[in-house]
Protein backbone atom coordinates (compact mmCIF):
# COMPACT_ATOMS: atom_id res chain seq x y z
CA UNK A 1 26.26 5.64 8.97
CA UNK A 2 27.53 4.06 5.91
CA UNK A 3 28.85 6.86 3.31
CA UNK A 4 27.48 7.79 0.12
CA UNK A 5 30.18 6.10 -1.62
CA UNK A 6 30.34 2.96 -0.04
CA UNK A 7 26.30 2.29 -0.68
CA UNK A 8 27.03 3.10 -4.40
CA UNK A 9 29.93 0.33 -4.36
CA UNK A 10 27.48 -2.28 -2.75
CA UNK A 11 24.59 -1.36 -4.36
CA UNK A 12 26.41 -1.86 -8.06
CA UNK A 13 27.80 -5.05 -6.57
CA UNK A 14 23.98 -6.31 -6.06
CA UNK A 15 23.32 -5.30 -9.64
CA UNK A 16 26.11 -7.33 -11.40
CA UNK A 17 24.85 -10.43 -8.43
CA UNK A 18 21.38 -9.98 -10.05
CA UNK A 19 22.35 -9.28 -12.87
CA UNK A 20 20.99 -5.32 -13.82
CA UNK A 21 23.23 -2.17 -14.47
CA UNK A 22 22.75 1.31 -13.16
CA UNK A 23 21.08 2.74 -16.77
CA UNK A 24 19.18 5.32 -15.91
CA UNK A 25 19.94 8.17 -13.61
CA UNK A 26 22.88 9.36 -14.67
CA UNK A 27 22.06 12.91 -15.09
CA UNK A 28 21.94 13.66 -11.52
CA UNK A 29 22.68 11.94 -8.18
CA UNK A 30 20.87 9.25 -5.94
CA UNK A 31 21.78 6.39 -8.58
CA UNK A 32 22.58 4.06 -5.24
CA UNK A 33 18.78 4.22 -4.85
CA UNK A 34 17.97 3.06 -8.53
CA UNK A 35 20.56 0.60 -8.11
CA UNK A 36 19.15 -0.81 -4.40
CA UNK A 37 15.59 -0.91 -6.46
CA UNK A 38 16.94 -2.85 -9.23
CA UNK A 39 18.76 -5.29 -7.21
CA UNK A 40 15.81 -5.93 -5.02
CA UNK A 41 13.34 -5.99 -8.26
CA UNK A 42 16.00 -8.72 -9.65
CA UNK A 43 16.17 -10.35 -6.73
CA UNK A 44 12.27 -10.74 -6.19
CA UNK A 45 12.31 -11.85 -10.22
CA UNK A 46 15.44 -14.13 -9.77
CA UNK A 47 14.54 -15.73 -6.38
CA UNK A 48 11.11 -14.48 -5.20
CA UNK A 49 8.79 -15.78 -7.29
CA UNK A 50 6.94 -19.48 -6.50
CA UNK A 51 9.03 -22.28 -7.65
CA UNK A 52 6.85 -24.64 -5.25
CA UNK A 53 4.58 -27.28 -5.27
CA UNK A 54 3.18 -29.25 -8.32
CA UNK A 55 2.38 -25.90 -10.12
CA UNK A 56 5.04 -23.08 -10.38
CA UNK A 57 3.56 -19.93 -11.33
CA UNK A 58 5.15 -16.26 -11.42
CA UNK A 59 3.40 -15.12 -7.85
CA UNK A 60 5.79 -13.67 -5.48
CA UNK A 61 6.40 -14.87 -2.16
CA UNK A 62 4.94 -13.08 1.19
CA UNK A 63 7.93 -13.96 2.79
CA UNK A 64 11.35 -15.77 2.48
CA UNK A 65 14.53 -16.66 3.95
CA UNK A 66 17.08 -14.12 3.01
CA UNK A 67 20.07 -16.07 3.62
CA UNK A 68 19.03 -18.91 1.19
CA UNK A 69 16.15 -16.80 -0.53
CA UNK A 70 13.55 -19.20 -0.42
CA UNK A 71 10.56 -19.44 1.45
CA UNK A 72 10.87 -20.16 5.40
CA UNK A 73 11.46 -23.73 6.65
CA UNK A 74 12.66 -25.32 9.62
CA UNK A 75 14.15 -22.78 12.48
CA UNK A 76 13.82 -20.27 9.89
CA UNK A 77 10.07 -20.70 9.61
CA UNK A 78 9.79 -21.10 13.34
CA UNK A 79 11.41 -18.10 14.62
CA UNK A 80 9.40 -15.79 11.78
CA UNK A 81 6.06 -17.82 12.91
CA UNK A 82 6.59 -17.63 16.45
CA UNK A 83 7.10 -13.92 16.80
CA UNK A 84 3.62 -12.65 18.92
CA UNK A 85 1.64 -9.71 17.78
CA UNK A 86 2.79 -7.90 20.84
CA UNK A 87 6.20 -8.07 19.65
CA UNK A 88 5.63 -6.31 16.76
CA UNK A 89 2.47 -5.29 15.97
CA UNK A 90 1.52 -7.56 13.46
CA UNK A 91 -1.27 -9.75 13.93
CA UNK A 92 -0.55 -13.55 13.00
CA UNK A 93 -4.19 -13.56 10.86
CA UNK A 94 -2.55 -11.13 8.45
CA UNK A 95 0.53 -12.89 7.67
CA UNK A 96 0.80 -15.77 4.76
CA UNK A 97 4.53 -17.51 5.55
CA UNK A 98 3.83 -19.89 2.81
CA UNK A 99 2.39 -18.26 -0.05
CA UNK A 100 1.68 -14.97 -1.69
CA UNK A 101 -0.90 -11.97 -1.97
CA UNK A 102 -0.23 -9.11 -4.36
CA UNK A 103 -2.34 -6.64 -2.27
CA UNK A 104 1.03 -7.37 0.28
CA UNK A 105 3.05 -6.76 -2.95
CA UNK A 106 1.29 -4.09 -4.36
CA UNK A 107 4.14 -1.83 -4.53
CA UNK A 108 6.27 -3.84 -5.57
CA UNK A 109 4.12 -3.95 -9.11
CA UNK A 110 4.45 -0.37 -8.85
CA UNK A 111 8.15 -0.56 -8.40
CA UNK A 112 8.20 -2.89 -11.68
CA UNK A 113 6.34 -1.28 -14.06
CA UNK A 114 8.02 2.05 -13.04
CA UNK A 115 11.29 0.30 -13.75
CA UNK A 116 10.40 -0.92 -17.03
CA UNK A 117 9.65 2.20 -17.99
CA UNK A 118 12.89 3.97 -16.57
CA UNK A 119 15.08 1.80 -17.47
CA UNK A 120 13.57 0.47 -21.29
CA UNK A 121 14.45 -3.42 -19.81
CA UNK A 122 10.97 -4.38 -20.50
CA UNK A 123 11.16 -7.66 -18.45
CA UNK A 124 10.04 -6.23 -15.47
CA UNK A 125 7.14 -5.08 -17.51
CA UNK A 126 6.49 -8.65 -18.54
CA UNK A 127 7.45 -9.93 -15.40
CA UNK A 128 4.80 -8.10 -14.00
CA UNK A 129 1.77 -8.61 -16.33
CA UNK A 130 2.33 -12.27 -16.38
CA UNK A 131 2.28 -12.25 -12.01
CA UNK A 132 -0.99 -10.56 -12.24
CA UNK A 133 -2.29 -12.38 -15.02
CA UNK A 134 -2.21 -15.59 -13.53
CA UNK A 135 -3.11 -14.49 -9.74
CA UNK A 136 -6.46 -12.91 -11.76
CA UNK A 137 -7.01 -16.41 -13.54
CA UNK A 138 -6.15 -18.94 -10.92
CA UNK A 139 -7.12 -17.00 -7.64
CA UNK A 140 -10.25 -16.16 -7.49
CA UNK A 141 -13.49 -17.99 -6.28
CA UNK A 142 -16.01 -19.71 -8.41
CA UNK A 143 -18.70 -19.10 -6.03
CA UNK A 144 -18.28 -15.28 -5.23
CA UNK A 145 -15.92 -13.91 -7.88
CA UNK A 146 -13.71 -12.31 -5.02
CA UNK A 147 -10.28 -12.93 -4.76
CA UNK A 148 -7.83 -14.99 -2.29
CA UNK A 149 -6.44 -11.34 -1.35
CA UNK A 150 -5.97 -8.38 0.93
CA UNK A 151 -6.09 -8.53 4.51
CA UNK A 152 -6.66 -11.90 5.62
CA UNK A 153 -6.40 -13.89 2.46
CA UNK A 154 -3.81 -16.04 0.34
CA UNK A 155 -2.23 -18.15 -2.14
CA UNK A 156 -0.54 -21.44 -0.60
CA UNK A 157 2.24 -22.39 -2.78
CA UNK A 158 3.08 -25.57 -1.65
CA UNK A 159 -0.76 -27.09 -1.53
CA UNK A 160 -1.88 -24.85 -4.87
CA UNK A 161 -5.09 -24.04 -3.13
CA UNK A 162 -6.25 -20.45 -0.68
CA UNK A 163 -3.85 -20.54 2.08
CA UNK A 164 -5.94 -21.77 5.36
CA UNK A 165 -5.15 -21.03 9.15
CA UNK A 166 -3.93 -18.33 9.96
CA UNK A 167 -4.58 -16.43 7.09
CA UNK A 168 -8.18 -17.48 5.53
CA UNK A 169 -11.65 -17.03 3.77
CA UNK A 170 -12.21 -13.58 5.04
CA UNK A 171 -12.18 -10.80 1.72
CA UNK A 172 -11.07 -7.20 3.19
CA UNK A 173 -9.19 -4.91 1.37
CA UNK A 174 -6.33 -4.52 2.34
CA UNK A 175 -4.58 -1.33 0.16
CA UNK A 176 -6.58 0.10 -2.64
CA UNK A 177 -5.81 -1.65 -5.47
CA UNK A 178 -4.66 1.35 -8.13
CA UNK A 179 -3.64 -1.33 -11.06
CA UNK A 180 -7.10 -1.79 -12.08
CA UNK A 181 -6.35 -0.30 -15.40
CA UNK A 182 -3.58 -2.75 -15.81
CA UNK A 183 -5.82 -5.63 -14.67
CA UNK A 184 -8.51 -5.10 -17.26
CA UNK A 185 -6.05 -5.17 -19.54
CA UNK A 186 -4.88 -8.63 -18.88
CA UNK A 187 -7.99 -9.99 -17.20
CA UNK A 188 -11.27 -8.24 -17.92
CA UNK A 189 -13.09 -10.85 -17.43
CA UNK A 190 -12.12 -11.81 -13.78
CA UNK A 191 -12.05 -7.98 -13.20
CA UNK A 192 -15.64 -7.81 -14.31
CA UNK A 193 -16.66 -10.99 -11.92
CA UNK A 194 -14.82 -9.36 -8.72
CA UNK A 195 -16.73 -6.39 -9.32
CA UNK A 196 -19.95 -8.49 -9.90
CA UNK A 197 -18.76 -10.28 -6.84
CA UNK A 198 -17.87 -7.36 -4.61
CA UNK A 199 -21.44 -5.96 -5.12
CA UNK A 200 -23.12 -8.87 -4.66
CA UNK A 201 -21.35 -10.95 -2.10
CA UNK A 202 -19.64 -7.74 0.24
CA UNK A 203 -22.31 -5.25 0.36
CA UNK A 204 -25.03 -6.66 2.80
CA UNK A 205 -28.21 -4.43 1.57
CA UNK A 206 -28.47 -3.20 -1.87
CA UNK A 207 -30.63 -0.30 -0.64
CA UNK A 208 -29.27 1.15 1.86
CA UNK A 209 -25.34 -0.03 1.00
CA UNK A 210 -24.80 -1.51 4.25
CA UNK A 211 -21.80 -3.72 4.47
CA UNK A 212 -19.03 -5.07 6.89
CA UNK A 213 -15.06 -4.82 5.48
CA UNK A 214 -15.17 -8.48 5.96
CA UNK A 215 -17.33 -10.87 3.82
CA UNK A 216 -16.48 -14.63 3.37
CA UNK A 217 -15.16 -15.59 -0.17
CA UNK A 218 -15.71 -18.85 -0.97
CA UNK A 219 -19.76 -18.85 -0.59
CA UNK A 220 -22.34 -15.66 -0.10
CA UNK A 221 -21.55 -14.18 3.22
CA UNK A 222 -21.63 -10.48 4.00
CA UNK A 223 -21.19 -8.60 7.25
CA UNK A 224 -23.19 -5.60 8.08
CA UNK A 225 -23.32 -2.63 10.47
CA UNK A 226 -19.73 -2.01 10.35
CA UNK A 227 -19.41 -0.03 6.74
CA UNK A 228 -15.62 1.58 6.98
CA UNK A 229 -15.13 4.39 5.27
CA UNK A 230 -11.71 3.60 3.79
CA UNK A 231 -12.93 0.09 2.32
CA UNK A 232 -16.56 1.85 0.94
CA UNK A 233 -13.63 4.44 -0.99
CA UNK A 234 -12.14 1.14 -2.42
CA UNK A 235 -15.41 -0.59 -3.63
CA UNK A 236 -16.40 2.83 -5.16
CA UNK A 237 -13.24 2.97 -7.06
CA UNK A 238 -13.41 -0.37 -8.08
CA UNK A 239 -17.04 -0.32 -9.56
CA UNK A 240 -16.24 3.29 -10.97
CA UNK A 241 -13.28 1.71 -13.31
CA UNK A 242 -16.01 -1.59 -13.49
CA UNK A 243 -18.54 0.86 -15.19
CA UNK A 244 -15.68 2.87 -17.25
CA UNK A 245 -14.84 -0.28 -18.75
CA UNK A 246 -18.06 -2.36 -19.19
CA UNK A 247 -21.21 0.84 -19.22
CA UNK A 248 -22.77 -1.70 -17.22
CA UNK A 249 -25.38 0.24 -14.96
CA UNK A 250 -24.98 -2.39 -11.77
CA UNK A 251 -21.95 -0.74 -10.92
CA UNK A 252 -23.64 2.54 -10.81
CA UNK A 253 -26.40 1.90 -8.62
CA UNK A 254 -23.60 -0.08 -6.53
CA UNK A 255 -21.68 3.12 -6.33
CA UNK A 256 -24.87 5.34 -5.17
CA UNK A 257 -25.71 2.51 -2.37
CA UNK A 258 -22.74 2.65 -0.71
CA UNK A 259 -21.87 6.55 -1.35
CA UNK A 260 -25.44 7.29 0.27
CA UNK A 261 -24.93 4.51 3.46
CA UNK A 262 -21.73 6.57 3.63
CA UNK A 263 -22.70 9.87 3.65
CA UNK A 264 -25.76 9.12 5.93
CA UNK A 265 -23.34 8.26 8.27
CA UNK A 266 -21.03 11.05 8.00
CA UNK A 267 -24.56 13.15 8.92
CA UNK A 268 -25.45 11.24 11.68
CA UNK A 269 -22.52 10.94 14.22
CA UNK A 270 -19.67 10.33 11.62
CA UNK A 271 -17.79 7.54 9.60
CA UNK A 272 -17.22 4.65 11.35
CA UNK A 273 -13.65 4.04 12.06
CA UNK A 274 -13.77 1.00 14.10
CA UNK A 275 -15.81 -1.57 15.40
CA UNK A 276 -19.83 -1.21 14.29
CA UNK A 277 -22.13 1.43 14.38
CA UNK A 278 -23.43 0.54 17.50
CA UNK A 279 -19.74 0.38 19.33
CA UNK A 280 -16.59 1.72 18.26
CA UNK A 281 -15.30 4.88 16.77
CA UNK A 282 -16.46 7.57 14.69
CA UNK A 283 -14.68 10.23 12.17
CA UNK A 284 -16.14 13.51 10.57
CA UNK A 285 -13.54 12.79 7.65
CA UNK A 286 -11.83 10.43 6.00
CA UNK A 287 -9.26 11.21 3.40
CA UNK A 288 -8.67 7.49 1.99
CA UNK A 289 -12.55 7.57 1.12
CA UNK A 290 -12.20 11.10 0.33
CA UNK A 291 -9.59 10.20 -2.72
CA UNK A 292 -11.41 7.87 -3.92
CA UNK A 293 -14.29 9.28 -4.73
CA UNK A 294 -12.31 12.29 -6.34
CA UNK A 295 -10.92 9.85 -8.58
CA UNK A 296 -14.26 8.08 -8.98
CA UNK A 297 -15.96 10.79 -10.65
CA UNK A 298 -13.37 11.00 -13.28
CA UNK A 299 -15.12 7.45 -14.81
CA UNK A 300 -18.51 7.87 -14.12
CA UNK A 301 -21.63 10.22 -15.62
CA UNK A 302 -21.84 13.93 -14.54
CA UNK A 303 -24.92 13.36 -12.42
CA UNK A 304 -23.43 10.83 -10.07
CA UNK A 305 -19.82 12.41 -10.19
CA UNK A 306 -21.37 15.36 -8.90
CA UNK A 307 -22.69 13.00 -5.77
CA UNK A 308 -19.25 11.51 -5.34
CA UNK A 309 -17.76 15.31 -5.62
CA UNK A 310 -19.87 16.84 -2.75
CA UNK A 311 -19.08 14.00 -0.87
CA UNK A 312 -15.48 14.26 -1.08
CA UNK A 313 -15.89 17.95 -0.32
CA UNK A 314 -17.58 17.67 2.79
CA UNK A 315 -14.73 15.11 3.79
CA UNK A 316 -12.63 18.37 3.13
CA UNK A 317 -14.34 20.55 5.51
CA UNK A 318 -14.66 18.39 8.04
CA UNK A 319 -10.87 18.11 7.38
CA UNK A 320 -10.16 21.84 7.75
CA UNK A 321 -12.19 22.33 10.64
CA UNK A 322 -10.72 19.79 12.64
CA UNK A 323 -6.99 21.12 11.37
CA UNK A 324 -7.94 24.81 12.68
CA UNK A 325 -9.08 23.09 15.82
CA UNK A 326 -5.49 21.41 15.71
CA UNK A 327 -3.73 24.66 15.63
CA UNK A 328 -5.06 25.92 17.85
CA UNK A 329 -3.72 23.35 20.51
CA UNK A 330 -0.71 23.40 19.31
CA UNK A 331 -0.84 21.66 15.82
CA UNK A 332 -1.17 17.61 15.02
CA UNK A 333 0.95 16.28 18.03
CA UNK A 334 -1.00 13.03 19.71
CA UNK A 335 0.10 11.34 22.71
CA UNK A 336 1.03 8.32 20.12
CA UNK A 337 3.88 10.36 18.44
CA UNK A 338 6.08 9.35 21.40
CA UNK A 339 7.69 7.20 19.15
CA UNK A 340 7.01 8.44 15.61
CA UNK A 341 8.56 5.22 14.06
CA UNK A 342 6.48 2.75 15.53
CA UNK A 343 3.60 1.40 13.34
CA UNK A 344 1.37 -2.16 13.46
CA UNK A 345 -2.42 -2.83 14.67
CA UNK A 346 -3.49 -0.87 17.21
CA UNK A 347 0.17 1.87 17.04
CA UNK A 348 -0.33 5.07 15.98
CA UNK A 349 2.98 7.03 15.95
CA UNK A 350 4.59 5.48 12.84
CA UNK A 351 0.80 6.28 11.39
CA UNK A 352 1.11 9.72 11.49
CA UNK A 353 3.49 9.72 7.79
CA UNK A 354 0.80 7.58 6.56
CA UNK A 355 -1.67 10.29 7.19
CA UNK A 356 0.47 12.99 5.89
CA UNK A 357 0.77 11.29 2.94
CA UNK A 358 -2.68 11.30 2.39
CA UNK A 359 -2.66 15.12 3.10
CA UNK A 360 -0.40 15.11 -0.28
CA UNK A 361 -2.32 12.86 -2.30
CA UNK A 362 -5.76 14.80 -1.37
CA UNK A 363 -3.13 18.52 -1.68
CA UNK A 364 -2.64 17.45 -5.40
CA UNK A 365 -6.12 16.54 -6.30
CA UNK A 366 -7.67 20.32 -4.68
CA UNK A 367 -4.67 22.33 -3.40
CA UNK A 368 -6.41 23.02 -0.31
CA UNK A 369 -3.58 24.48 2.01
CA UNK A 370 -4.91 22.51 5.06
CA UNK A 371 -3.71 19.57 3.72
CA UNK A 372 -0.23 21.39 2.58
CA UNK A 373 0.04 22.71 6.01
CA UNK A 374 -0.52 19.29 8.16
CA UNK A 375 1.85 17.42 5.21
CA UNK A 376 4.51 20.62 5.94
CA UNK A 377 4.21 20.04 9.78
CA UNK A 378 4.80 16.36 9.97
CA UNK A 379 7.50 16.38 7.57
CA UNK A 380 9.23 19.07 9.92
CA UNK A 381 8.76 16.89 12.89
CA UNK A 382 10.20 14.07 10.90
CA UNK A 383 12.96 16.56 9.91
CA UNK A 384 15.67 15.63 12.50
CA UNK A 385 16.59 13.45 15.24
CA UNK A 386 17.37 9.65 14.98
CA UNK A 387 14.87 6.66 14.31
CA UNK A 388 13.58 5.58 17.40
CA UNK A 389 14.60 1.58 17.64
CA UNK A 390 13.32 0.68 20.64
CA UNK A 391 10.22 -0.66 18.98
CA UNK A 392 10.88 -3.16 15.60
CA UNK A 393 10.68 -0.83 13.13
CA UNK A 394 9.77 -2.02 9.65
CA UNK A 395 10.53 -0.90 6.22
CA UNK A 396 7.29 0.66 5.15
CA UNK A 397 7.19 2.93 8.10
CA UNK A 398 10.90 5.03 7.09
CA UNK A 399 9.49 4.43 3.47
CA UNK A 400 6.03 6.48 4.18
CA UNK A 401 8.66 9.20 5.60
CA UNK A 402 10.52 9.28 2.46
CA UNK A 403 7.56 9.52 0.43
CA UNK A 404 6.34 12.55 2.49
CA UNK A 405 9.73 14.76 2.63
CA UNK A 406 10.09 13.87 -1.27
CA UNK A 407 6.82 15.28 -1.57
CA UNK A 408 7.22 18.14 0.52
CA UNK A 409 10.04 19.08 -1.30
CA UNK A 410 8.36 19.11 -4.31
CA UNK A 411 5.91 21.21 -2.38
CA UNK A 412 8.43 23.92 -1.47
CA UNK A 413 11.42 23.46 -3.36
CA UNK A 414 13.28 23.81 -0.28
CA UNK A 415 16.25 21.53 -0.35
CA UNK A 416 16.43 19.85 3.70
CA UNK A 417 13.92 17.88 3.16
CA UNK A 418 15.56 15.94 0.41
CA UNK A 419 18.69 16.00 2.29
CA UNK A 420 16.67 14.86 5.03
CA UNK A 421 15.12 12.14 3.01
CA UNK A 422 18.42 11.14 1.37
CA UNK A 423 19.96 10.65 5.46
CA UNK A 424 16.84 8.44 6.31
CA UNK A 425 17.42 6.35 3.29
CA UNK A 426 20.94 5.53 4.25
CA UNK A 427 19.54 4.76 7.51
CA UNK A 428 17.25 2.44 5.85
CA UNK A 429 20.09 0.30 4.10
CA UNK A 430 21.56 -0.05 7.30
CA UNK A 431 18.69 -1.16 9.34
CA UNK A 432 16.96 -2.88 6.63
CA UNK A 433 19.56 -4.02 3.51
CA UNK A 434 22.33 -6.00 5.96
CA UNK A 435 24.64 -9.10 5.09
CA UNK A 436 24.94 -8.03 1.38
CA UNK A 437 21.14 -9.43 0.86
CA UNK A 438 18.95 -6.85 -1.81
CA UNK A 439 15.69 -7.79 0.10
CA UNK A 440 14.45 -5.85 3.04
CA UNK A 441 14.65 -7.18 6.47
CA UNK A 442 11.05 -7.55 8.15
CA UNK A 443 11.80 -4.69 10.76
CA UNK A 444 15.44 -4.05 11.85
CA UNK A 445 15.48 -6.65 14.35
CA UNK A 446 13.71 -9.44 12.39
CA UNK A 447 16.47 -10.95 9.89
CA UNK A 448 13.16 -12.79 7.70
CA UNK A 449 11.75 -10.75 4.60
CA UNK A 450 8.19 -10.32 4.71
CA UNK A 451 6.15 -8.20 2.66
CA UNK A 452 3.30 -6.96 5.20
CA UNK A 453 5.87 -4.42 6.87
CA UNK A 454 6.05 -2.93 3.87
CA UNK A 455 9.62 -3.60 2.25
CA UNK A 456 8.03 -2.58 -1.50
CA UNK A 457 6.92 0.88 0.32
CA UNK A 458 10.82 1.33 1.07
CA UNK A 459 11.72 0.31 -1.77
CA UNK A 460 9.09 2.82 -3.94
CA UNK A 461 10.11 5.51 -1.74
CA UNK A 462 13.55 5.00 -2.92
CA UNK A 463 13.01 4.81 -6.28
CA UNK A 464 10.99 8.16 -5.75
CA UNK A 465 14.43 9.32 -4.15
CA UNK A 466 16.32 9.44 -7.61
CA UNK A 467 13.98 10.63 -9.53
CA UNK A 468 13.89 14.07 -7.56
CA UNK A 469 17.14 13.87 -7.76
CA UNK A 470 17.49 13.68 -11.20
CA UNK A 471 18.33 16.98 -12.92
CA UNK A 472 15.79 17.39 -14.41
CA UNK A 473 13.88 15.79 -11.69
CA UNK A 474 12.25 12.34 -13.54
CA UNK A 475 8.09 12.02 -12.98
CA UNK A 476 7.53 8.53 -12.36
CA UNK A 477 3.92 6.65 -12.02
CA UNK A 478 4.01 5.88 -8.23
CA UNK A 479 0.70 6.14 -6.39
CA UNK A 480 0.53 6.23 -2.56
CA UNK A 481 -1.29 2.98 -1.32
CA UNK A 482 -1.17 2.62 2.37
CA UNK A 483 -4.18 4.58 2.44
């Protein structure tokens, strides 16, 4: 592994190449990792933004060519393109080679507003706003107020219109978008039409709040009878800031449509997981949905917070049951932690940080010990042994790890798991940060950079890094959102 010292010397090499300086952190150690975030931030700034086309706007690319750092063309293009799902779990319907989608980014706007802050250079600030400023006034539909975003939707740089084939018109969340506050702010007005929108053209039936994840975007087309729990959490929170900022009532009796479909599901068989009600999988929790609501009830009158509380309780139970049941076999090992560092559509070992993290995030809102306990026992069994490479491995996953043993070391205050987290990040630079380039590879066997594996959840994680190791330790706005 690369030493300490030599990923300082590289890292301040990629500052003065993209022109940053170290700054902040120099009360206490881990300033490689502020200086690997600021390279990549400068680099994304620099090189990554959309220089394409008739119209060049400050959107940042999905994915680019990091020896020339522009988007994919030629071989390039067709090696990324041609890689098959099975390769590496990522489905070629959720990729956009030639364009951007900031719900793919989303971190990375975490990354730059946290650095703005740290740091006092206020153009990543700026940079920021005015990338989400124009996506909110140029990317979204007339017809439905929904956005060319999340899962399966884009912005095509080169044509200036909704990427087509193989990403497309299909609106599903993709991460829950926590810079809702920020995007009133510069955009309340296409804010207040998504929400409109999101009501109106993703929820199938206004009385009983049935609704599919996927609705088209560019004319009224709902789905129904397949109302995920995670994606219900993100409308609620979405309608609860709507109704913070605008007292319009809509958004209210949006939130109790959906909240009751929800909960009548939880009551009868469970939360569907996957597929439709009438096929697929159920779950007596969900923590994403869970969160959510939690925060929901923050913005919204006492009556219905109450609604969205209970709710969010009986998530916990259900929660606490199943970990008791857990412990009693032996604690939270699954047949798909054979490789613990594989993640994509349809793998679960890589997934199990993701839902540790979410034990955190729900730990800090109630300080349940269930969820302290199941984020304590994953982090242990992330807590030694090498990555396992003999699946791609991709950014976000090792980032998601970070995340959790930075947590649980705030948790415990026991030191091995930032020492732990501090060996996985040098791991990270070299699977991920080769041939002197500041931007992420897409796993550590795909030399592209591509956002959907999760490079700005690395890169957050890092940045997370320093700050505990700052003496004092630095709080910095970071919110988990591969939930």
């Amino acid at each position: 592994m690369m030493c300490r010292a030599r990923r300082l010397g590289l890292a301040a090499a990629l500052l003065l190449l993209f022109g940053g300086s170290a700054g902040a952190g120099e009360a206490g150690g881990g300033d490689e990792y502020l200086a690997r975030v600021r390279a990549y931030a400068d680099c994304m700034i620099d090189r990554g933004q959309d220089t394409y086309g008739a119209v060049h706007s400050p959107s940042f690319a999905e994915a680019l060519d990091r020896k020339t750092l522009k988007l994919l063309e030629g071989d390039a293009l067709r090696r990324a393109a041609g890689i098959k799902r099975e390769e590496w779990g990522i489905r070629s319907h959720d990729r956009m080679l030639g364009g951007g989608n900031p719900q793919h980014c989303e971190n990375l706007y975490q990354v730059l507003y946290a650095l703005g802050d740290i740091t006092g250079d206020k153009k990543y600030t700026a940079v920021a706003d005015q990338s989400l400023e124009w996506f909110l006034t140029h990317c979204q539909s007339a017809e439905t107020g929904l956005f060319w975003w999340g899962e399966h939707a884009g912005w095509d740089f080169l044509t200036e219109k909704p990427l087509e084939k193989p990403a497309g018109n299909t609106h599903e969340m993709y991460r829950p978008w926590v810079l809702w506050e920020r995007s009133w702010k510069l955009s309340p007005e296409a804010c207040r039409k998504f929400a409109v929108g999101l009501w109106e053209h993703q929820i199938a039936d206004h009385e009983t709040g049935d609704f599919s994840r996927h609705a088209a975007i560019d004319r009224h087309g709902p789905g129904h009878d397949a109302p995920y729990a995670r994606h219900g959490g993100c409308y609620i929170h979405v309608w609860a800031t709507a109704y913070q900022h605008t007292k319009d009532p809509v958004f209210l009796k949006a939130i109790e449509a959906v909240l009751g479909g929800l909960d009548r599901d939880r009551l009868h068989g469970g939360m569907v997981t996957g597929g439709s009600r009438k096929r697929g999988g159920r779950t007596a929790y969900d923590l994403p949905v869970a969160i959510a609501a939690w925060e929901a009830a923050e913005l919204v009158p006492e009556e219905l917070a109450g609604k969205l509380r209970s709710f969010a309780t009986a998530n916990d139970k259900a929660f606490c049951k199943a970990a008791e049941a857990r412990a009693g076999a032996g604690g939270v090992a699954r047949k798909s932690d054979e490789n613990l560092w594989s993640s994509g559509y349809g793998l679960g070992g890589g997934e199990l940080a993701t839902m540790a993290d979410l034990c955190v995030v729900r730990w800090r809102q109630v300080k349940l010990d269930a969820y302290r306990q199941c984020a304590l026992e994953v982090a242990d069994k992330y807590g030694e042994g090498a990555i396992n490479v003999s699946f791609p491995v991709y950014p976000g996953t090792v980032g998601k790890v970070i995340t959790l043993l930075v947590a649980v070391h705030e948790m415990t205050g026991e030191g091995k798991y930032l020492d732990r987290a501090e060996e996985l990040a040098g791991r990270a630079e070299d699977l991920f940060l080769t041939d002197g380039c500041p931007l992420p590879k897409a796993t550590h066997v795909h030399e592209h950079y591509e956002a959907v594996t999760g490079a700005d959840t690395l890169m957050m994680a890092m940045l997370e890094l320093w700050a505990a190791r700052q003496k004092p330790p630095v709080k910095v706005t970071l919110e988990f959102t591969d939930r």
